[in-house]
Protein backbone atom coordinates (compact mmCIF):
# COMPACT_ATOMS: atom_id res chain seq x y z
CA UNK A 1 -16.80 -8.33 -4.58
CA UNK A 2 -15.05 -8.26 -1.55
CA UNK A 3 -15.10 -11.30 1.13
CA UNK A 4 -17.82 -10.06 3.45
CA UNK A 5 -16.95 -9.30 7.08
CA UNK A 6 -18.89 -8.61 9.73
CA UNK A 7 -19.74 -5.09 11.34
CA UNK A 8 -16.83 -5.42 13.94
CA UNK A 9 -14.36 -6.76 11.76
CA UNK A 10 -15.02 -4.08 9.37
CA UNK A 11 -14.90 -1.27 11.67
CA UNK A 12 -11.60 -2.67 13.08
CA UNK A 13 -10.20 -2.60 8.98
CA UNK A 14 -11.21 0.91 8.52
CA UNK A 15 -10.03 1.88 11.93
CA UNK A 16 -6.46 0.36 11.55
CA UNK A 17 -6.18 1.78 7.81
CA UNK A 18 -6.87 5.49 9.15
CA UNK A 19 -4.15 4.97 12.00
CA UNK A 20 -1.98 3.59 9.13
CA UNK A 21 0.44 1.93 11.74
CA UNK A 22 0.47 -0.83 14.64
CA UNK A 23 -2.27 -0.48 16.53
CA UNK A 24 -2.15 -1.72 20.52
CA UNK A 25 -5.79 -3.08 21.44
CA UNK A 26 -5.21 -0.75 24.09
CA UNK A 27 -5.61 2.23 21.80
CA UNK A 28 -8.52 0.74 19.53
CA UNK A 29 -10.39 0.73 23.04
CA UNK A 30 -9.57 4.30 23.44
CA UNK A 31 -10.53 5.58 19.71
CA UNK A 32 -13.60 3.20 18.99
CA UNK A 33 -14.68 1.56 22.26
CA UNK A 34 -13.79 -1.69 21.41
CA UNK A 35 -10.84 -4.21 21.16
CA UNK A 36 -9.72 -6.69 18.24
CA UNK A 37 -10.25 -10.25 19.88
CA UNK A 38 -11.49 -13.87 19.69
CA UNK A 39 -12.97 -14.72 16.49
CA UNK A 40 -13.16 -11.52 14.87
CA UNK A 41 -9.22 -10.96 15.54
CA UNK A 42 -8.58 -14.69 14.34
CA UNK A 43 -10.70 -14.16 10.90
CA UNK A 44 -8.71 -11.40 9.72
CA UNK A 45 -5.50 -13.24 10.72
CA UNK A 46 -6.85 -16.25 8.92
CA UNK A 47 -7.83 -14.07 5.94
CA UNK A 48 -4.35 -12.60 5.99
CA UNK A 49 -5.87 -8.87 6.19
CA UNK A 50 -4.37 -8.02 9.51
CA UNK A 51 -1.29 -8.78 11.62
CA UNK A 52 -1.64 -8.95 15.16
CA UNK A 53 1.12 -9.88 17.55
CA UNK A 54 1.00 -10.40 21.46
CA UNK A 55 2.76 -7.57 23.13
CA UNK A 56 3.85 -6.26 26.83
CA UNK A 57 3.43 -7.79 29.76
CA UNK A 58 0.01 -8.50 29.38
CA UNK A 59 0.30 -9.71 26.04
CA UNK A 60 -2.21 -8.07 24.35
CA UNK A 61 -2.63 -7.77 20.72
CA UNK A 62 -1.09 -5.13 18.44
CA UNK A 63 -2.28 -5.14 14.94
CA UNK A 64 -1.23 -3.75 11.68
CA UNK A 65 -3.46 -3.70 8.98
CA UNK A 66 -1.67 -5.94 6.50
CA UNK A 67 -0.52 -5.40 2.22
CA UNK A 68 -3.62 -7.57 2.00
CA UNK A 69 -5.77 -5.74 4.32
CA UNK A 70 -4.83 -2.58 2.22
CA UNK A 71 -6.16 -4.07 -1.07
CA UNK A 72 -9.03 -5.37 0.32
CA UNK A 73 -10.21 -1.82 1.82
CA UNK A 74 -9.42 0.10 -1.88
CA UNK A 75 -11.64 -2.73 -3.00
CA UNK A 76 -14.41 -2.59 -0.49
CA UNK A 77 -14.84 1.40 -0.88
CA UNK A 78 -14.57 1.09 -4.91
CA UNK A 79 -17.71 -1.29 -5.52
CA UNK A 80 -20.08 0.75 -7.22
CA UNK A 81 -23.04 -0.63 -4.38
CA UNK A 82 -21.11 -2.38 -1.75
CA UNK A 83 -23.21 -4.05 0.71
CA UNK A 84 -23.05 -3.03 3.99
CA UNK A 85 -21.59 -5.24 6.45
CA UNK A 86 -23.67 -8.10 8.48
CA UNK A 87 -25.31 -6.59 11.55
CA UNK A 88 -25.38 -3.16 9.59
CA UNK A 89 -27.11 0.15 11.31
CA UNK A 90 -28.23 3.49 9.30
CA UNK A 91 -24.42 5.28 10.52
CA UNK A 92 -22.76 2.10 8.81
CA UNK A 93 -24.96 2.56 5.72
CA UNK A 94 -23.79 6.87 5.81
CA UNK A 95 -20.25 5.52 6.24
CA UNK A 96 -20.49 3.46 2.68
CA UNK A 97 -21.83 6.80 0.96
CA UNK A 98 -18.65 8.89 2.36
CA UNK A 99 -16.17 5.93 1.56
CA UNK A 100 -17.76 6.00 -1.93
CA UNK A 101 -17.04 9.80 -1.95
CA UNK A 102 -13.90 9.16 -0.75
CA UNK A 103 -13.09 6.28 -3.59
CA UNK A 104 -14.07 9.01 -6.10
CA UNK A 105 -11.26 11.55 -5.21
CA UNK A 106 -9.05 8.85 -4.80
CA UNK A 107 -9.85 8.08 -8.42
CA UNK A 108 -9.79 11.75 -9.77
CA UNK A 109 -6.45 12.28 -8.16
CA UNK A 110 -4.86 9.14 -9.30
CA UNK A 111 -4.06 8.15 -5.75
CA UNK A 112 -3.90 5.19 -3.57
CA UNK A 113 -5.38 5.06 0.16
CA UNK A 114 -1.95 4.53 1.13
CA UNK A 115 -1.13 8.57 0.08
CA UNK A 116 -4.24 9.43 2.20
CA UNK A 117 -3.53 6.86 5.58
CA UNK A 118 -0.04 5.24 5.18
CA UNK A 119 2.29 7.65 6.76
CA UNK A 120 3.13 7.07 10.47
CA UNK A 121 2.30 10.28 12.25
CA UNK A 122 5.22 11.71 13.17
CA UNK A 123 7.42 10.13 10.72
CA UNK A 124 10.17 12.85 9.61
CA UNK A 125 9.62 14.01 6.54
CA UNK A 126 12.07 12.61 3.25
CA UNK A 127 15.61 14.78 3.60
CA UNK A 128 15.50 16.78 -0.01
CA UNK A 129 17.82 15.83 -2.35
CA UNK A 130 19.20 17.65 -5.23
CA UNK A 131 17.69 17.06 -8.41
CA UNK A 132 20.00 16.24 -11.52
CA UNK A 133 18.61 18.49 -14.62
CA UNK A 134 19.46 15.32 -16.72
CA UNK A 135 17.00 13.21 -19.37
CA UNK A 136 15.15 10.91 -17.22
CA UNK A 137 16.70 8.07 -18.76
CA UNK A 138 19.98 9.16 -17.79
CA UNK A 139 18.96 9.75 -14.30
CA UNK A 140 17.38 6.51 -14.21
CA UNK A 141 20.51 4.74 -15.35
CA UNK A 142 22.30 7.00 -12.22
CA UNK A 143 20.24 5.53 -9.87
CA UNK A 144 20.54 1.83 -10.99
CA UNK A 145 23.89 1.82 -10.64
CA UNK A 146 24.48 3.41 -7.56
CA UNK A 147 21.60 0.66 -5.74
CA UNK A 148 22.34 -2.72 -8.14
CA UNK A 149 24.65 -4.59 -5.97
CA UNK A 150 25.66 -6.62 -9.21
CA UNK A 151 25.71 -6.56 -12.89
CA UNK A 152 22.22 -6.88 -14.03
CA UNK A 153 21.83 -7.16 -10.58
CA UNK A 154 17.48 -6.31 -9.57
CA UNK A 155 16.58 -2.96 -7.81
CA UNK A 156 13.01 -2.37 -6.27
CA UNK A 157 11.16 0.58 -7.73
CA UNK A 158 10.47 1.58 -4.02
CA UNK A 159 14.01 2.36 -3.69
CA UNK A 160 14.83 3.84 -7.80
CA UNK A 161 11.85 6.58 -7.54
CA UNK A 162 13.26 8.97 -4.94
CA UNK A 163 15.97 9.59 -6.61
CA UNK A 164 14.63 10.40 -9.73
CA UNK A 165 13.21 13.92 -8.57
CA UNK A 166 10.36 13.13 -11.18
CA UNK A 167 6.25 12.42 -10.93
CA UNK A 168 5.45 8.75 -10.59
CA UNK A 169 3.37 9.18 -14.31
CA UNK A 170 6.58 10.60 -15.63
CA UNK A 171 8.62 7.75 -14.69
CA UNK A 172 6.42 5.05 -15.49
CA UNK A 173 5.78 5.89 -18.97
CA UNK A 174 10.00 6.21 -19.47
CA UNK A 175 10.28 2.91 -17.94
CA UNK A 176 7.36 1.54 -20.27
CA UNK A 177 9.33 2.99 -23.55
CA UNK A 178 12.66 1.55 -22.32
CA UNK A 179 11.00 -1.55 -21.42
CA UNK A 180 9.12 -1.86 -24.96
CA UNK A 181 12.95 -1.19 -26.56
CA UNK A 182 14.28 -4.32 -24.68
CA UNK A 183 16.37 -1.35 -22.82
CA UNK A 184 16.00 -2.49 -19.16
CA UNK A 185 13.80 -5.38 -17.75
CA UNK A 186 10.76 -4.99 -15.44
CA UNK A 187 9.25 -8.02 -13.46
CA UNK A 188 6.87 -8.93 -10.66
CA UNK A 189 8.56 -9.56 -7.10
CA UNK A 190 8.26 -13.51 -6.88
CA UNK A 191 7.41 -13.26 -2.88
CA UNK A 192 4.66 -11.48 -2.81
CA UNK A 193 4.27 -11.37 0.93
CA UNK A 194 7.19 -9.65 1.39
CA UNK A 195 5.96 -7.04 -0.38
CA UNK A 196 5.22 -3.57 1.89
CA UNK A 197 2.34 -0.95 0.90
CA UNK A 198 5.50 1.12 -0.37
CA UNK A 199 6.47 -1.63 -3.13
CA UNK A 200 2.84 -1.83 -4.12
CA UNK A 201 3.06 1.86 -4.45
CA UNK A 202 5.79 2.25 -6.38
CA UNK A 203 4.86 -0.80 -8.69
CA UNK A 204 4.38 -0.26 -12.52
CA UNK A 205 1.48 -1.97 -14.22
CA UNK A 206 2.41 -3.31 -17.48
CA UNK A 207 0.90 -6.51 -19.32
CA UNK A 208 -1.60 -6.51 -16.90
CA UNK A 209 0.36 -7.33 -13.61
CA UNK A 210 2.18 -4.76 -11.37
CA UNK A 211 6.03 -4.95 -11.63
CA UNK A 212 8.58 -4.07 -8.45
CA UNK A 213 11.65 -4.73 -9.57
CA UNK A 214 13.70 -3.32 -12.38
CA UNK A 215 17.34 -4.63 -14.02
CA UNK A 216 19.53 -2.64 -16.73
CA UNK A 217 21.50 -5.29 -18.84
CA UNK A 218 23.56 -2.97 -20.21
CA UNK A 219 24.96 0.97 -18.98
């Protein structure tokens, strides 16, 4: 189960993961009618689920729902009967059902809420690249060496999948069959908080923990 916030905090979680970006209390005022302050603001910094920094002349608070805040929201709208949150009203109750609804497609389509919120409106879309007709383990090897910086040098997943031109299932069971050959190596990233939602993204799950980073002994 989830740590349990209160109605504001919550609202102010599911509000900054449907922005998906930094979030002036300014504009939280404008969308939901209230701002991110005092103790609620403090608890989620405390809980490490949002980052807020003071900003403009005024400085007021801009948050950004953190990698931590992101994990707790996929596991808030996946408990099979979450409890509302304190200081809950019949609307907060309806909102439970369609983030339940909303955990189910997530589920069906093997996505994260990340694909659904975590662009940046606006953001320019990727510049296509040309796809090499190659075996995926060739291209694979490709794209190691033009990112690894030195032999047997680590590359973040994040940065090997784009240019792979392949599905993320694809990929990740290649990378589990080299990996079970001894082929290439694939390990957690030790600093976890300087992991983005990309890296978690782009992670592969084997032996029960979620690997970033990827190193080809020999090529």
């Amino acid at each position: 189960m989830t740590d349990r916030l209160n109605h504001k905090q919550t609202a102010a979680m599911f509000t900054l993961m449907v922005l998906g970006r930094e979030v002036p209390n300014q504009e939280l005022q404008e969308v939901v009618g209230f701002t991110l302050t005092g103790k609620d603001r403090t608890n989620l910094n405390k809980l490490g689920y949002v980052e807020s920094d003071p900003s403009g002349p005024r400085k007021s608070f801009v948050h950004l729902l953190s990698d931590s805040g992101w994990a707790w929201c996929e596991k808030e709208i996946a408990e099979e009967e979450p409890p509302p949150p304190r200081g809950q009203s019949t609307l907060a109750s309806a909102l439970y059902v369609l983030l339940g609804g909303l955990n189910g497609y997530l589920q069906r389509e093997n996505k994260r809420l990340f694909h659904v919120f975590g662009s940046v409106a606006g953001s320019p879309e990727p510049a296509s690249v040309e796809v090499s007709e190659a075996p995926l383990e060739e291209r694979i090897r490709v794209a190691y060496r033009e990112l690894v910086k030195e032999p047997r040098g680590w590359v973040g997943l994040v940065d090997l999948r784009p240019k792979l031109g392949a599905p993320a299932t694809e990929v990740d069971a290649v990378l589990k069959e080299l990996s079970r050959a001894g082929k290439v190596h694939l390990v957690p990233e030790d600093n976890r908080k300087a992991l983005t939602a990309a890296d978690h993204e782009a992670a592969i799950r084997i032996g029960g923990e979620d690997s970033h980073l990827l190193s080809i002994e020999a090529l």
